[in-house]
PDB file of N, CA and C in Angstrom:
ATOM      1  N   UNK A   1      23.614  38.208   6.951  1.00  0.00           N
ATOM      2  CA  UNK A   1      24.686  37.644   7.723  1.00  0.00           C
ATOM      3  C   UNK A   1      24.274  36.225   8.138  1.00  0.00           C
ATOM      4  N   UNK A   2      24.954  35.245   8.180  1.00  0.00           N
ATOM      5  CA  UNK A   2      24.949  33.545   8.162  1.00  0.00           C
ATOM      6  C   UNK A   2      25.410  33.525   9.267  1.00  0.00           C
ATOM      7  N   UNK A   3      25.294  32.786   9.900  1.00  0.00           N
ATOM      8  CA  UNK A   3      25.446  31.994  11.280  1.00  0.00           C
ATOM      9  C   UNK A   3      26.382  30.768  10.788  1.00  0.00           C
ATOM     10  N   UNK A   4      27.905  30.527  11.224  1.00  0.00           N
ATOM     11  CA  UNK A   4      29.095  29.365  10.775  1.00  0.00           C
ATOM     12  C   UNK A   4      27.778  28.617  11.205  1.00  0.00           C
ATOM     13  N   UNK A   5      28.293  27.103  10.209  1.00  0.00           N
ATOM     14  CA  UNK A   5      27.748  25.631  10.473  1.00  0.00           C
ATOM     15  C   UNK A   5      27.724  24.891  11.478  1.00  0.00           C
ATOM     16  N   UNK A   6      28.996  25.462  12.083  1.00  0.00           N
ATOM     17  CA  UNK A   6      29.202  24.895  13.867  1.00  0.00           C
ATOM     18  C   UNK A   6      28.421  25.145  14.943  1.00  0.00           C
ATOM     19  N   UNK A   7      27.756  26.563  14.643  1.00  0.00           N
ATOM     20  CA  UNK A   7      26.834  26.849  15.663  1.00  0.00           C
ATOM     21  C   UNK A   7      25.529  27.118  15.226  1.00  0.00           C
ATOM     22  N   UNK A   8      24.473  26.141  15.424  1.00  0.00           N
ATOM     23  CA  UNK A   8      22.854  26.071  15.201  1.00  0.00           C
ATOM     24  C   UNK A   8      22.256  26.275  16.798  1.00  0.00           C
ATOM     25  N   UNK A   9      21.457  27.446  16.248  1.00  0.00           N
ATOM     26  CA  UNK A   9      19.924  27.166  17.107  1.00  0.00           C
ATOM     27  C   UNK A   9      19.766  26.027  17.826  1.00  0.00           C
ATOM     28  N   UNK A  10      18.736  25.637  18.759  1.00  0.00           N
ATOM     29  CA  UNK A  10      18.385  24.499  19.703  1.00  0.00           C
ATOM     30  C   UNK A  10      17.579  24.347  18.486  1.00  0.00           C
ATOM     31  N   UNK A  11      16.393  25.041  17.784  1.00  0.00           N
ATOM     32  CA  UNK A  11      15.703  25.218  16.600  1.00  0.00           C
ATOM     33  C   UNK A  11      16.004  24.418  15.734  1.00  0.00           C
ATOM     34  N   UNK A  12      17.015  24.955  15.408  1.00  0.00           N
ATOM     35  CA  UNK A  12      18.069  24.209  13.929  1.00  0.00           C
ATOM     36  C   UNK A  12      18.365  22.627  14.254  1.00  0.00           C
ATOM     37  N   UNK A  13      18.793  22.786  15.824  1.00  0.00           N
ATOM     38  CA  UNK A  13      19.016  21.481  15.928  1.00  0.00           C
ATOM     39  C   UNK A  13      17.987  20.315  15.697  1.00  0.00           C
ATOM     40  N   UNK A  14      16.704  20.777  16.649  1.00  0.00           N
ATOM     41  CA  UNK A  14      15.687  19.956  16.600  1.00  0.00           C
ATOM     42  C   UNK A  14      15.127  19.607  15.182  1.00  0.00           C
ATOM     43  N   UNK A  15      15.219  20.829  14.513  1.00  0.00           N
ATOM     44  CA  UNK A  15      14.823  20.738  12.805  1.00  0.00           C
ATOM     45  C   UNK A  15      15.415  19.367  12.238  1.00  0.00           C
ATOM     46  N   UNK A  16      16.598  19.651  12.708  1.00  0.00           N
ATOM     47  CA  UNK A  16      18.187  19.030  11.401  1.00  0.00           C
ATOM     48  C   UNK A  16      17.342  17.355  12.197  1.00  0.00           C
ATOM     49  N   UNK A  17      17.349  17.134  13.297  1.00  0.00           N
ATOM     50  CA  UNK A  17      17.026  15.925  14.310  1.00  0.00           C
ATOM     51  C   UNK A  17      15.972  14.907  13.586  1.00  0.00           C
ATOM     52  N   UNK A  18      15.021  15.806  13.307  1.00  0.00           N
ATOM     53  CA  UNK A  18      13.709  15.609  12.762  1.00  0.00           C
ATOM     54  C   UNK A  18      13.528  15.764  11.420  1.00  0.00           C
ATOM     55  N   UNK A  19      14.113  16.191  10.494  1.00  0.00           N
ATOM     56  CA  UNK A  19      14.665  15.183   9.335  1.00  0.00           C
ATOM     57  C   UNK A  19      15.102  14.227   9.103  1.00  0.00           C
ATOM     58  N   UNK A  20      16.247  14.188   9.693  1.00  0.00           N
ATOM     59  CA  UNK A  20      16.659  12.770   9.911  1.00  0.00           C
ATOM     60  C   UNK A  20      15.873  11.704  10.127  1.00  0.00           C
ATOM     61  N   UNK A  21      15.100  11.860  11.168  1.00  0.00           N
ATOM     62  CA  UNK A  21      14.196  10.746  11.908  1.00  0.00           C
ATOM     63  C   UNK A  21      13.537  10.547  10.570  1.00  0.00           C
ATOM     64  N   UNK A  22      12.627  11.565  10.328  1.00  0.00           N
ATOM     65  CA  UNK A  22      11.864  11.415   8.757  1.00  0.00           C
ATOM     66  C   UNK A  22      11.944  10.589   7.829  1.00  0.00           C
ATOM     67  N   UNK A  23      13.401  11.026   7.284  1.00  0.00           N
ATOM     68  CA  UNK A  23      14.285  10.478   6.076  1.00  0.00           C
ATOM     69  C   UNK A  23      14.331   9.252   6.479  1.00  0.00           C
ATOM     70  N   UNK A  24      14.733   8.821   7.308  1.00  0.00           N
ATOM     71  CA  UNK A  24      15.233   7.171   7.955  1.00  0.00           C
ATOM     72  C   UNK A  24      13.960   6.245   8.118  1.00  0.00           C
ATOM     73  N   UNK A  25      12.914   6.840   8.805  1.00  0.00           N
ATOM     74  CA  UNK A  25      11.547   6.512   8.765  1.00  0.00           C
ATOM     75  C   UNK A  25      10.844   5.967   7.221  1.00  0.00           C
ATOM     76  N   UNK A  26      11.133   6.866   6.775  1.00  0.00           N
ATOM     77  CA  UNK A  26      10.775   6.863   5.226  1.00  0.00           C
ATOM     78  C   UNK A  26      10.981   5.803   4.367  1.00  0.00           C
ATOM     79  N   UNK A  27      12.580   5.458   4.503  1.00  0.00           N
ATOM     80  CA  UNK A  27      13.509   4.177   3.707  1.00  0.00           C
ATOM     81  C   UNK A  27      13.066   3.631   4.461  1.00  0.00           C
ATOM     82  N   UNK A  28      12.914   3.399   5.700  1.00  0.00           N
ATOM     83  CA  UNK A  28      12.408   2.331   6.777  1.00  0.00           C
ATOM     84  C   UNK A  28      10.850   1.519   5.673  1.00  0.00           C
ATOM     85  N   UNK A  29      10.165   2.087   5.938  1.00  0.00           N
ATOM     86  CA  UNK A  29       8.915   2.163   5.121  1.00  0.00           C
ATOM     87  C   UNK A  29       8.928   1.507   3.904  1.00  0.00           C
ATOM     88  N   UNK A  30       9.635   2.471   2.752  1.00  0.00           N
ATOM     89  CA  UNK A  30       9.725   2.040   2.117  1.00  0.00           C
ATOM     90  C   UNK A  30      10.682   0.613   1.768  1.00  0.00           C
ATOM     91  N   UNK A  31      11.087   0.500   2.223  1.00  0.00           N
ATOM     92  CA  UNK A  31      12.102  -1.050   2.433  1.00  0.00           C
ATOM     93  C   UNK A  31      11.095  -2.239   2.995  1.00  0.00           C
ATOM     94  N   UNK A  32      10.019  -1.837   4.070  1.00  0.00           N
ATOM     95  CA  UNK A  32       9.491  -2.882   3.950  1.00  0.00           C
ATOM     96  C   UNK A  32       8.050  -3.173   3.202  1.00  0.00           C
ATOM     97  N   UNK A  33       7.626  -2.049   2.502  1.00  0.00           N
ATOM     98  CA  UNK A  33       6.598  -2.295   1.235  1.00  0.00           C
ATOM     99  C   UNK A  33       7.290  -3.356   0.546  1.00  0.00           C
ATOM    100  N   UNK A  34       8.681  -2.855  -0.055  1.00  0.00           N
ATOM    101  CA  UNK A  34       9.225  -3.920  -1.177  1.00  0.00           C
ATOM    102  C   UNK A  34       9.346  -4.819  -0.738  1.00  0.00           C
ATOM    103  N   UNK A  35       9.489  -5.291   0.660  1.00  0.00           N
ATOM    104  CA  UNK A  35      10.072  -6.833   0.848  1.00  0.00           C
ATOM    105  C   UNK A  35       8.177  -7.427   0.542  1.00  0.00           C
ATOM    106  N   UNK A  36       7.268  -6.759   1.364  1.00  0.00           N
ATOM    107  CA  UNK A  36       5.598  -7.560   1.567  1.00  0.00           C
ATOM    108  C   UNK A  36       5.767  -7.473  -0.290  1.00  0.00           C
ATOM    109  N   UNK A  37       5.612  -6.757  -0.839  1.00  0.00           N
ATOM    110  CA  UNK A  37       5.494  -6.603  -2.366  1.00  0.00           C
ATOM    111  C   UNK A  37       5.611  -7.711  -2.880  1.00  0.00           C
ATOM    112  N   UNK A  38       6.841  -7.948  -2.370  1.00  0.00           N
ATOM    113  CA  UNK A  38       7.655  -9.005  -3.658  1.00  0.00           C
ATOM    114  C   UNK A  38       7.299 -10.149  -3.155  1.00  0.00           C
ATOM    115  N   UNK A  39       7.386 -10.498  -1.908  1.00  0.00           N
ATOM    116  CA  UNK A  39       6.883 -11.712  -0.793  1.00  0.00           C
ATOM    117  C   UNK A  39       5.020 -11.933  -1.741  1.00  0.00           C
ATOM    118  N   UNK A  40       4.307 -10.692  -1.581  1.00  0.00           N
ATOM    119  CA  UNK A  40       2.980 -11.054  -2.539  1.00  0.00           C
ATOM    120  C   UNK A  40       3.053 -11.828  -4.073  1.00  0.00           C
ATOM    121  N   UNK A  41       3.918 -10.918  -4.486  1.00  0.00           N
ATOM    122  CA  UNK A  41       4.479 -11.337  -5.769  1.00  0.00           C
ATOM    123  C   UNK A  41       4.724 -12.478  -5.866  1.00  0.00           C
ATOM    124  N   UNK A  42       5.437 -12.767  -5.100  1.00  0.00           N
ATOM    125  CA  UNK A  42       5.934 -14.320  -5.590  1.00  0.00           C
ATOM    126  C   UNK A  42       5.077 -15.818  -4.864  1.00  0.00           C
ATOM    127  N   UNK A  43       3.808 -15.366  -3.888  1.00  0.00           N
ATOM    128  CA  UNK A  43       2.632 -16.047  -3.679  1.00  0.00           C
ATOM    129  C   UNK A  43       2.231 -16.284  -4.939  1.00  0.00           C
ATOM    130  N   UNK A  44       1.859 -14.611  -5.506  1.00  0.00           N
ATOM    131  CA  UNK A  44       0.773 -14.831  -6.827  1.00  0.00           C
ATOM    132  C   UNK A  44       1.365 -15.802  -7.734  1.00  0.00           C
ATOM    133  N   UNK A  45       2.746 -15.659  -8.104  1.00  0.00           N
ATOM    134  CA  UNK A  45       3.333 -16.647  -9.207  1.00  0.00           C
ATOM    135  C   UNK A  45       3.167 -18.293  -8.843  1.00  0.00           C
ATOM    136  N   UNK A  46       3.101 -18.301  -7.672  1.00  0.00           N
ATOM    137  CA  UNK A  46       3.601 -19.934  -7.171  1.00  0.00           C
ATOM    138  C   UNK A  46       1.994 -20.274  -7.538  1.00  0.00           C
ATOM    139  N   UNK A  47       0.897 -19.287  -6.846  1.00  0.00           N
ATOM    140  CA  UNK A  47      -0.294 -20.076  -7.265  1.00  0.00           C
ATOM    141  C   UNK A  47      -0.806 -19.810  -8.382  1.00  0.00           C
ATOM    142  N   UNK A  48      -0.405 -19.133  -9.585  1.00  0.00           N
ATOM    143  CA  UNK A  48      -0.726 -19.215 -10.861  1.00  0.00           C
ATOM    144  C   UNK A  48      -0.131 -20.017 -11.715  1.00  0.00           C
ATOM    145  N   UNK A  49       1.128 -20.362 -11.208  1.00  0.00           N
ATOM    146  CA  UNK A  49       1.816 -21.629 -12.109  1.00  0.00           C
ATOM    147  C   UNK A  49       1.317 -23.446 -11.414  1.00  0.00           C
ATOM    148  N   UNK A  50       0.632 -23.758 -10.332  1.00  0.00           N
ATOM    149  CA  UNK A  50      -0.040 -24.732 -10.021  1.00  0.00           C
ATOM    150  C   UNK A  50      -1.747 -24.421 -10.819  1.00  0.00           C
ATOM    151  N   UNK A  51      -1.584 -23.351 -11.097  1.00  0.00           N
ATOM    152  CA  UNK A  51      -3.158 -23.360 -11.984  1.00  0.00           C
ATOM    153  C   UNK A  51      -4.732 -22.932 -10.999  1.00  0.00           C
ATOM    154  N   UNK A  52      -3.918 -22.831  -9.991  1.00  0.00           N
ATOM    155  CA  UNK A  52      -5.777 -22.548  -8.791  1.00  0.00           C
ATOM    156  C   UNK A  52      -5.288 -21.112  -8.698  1.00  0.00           C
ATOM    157  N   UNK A  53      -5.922 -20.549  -9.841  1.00  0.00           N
ATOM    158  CA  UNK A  53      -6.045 -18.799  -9.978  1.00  0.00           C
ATOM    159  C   UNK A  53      -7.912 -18.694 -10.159  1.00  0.00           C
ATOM    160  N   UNK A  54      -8.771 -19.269  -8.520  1.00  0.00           N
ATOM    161  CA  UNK A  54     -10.152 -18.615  -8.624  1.00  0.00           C
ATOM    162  C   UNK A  54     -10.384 -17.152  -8.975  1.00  0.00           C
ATOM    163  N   UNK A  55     -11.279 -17.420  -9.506  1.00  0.00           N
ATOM    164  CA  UNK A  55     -11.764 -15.813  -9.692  1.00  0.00           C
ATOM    165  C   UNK A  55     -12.412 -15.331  -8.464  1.00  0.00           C
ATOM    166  N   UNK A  56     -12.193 -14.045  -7.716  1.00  0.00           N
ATOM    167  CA  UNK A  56     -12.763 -13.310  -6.597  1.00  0.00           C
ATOM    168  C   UNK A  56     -14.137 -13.426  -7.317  1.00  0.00           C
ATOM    169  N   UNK A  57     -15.157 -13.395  -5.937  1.00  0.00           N
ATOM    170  CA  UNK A  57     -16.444 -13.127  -6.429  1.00  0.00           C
ATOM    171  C   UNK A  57     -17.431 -12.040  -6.981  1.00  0.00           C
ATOM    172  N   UNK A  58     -16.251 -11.100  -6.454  1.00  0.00           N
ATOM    173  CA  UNK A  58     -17.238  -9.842  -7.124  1.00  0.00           C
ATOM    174  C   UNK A  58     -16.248  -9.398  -8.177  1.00  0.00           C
ATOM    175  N   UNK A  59     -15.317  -9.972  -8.592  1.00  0.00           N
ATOM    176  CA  UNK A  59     -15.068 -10.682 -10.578  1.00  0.00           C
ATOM    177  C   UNK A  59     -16.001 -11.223 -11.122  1.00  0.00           C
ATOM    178  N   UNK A  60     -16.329 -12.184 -10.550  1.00  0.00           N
ATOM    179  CA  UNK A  60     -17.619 -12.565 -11.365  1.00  0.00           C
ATOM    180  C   UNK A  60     -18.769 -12.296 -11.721  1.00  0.00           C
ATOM    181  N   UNK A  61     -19.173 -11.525 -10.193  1.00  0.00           N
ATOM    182  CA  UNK A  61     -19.821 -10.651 -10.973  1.00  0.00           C
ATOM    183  C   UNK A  61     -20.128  -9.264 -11.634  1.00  0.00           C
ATOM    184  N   UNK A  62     -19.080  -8.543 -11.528  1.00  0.00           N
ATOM    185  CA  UNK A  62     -18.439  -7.918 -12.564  1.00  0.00           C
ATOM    186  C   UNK A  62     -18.896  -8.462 -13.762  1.00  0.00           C
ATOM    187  N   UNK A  63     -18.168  -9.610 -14.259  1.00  0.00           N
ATOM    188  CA  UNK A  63     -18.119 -10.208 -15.891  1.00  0.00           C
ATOM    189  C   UNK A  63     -19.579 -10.275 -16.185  1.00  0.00           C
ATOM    190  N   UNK A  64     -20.509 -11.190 -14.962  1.00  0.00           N
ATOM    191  CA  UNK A  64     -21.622 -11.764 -15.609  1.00  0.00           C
ATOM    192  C   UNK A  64     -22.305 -10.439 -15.507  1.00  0.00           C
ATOM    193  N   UNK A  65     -22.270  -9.548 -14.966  1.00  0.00           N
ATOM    194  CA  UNK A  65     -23.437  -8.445 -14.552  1.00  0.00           C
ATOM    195  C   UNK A  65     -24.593  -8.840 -13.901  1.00  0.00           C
ATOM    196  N   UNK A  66     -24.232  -9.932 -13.304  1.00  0.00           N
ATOM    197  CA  UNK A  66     -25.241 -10.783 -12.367  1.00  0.00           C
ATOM    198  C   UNK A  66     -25.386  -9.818 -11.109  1.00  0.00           C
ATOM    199  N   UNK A  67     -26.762  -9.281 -10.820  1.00  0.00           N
ATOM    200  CA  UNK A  67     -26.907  -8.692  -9.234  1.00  0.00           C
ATOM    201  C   UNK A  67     -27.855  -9.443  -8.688  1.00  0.00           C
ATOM    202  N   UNK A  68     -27.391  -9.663  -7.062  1.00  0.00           N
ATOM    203  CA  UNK A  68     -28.387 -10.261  -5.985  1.00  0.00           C
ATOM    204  C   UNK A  68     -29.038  -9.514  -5.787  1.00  0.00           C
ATOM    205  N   UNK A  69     -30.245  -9.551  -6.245  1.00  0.00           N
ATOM    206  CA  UNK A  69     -31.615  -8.829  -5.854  1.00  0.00           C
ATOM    207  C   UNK A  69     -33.053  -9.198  -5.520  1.00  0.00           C
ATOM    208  N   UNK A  70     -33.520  -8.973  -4.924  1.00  0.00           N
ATOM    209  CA  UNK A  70     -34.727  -9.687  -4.548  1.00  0.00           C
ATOM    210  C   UNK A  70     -35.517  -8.665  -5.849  1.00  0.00           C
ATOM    211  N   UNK A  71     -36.877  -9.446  -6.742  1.00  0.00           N
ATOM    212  CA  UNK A  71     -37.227  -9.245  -7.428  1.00  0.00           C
ATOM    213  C   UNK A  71     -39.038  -9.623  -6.794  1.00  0.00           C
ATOM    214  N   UNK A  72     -39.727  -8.791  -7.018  1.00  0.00           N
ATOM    215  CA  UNK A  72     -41.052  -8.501  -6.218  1.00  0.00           C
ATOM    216  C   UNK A  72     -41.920  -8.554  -7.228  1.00  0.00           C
ATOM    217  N   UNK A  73     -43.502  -9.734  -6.898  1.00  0.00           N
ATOM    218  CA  UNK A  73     -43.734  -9.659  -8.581  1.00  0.00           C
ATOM    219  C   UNK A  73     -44.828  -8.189  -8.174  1.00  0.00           C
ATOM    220  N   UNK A  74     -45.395  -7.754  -9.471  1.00  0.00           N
ATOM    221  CA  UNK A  74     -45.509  -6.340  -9.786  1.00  0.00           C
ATOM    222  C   UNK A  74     -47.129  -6.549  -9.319  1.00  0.00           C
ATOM    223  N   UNK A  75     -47.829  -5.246  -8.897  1.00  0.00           N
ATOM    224  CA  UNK A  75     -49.370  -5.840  -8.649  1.00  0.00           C
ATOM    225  C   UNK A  75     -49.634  -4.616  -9.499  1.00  0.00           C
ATOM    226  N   UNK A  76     -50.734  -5.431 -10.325  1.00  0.00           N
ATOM    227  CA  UNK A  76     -51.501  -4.504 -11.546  1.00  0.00           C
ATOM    228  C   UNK A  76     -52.627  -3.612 -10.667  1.00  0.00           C
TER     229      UNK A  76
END
């Protein structure tokens, strides 16, 4: 037996309440990833089409396989 749509629980209510909030929260969220996103996005383009695209430093060394290490000479 179903309970009509007109009449919910305090339960139901708070449930139905708190979805909502959720759902709205959510697009909230997600709406402003895409705006920082694209706002990044279109930094990266402006400074890759003036040409000053440095390489991060631990890119470089990545590529070179260069490590800072102190090197100790060996005692025979």
């Amino acid at each position: 037996m179903t309970k009509p749509k007109g009449r919910m629980s305090v339960r139901e209510q708070k449930a139905e309440a708190l979805d909502v909030f959720v759902k709205d929260e959510l697009a909230r969220t997600k709406a402003l990833n895409a705006a920082k996103t694209a706002k990044l996005k279109a930094l990266r383009l402006a400074r890759d089409e003036q040409g000053e695209n440095p390489a991060a430093p631990h890119q470089v060394e990545r590529k070179t396989g260069a490590r800072k290490t102190m090197h100790l000479p060996r005692s025979s």
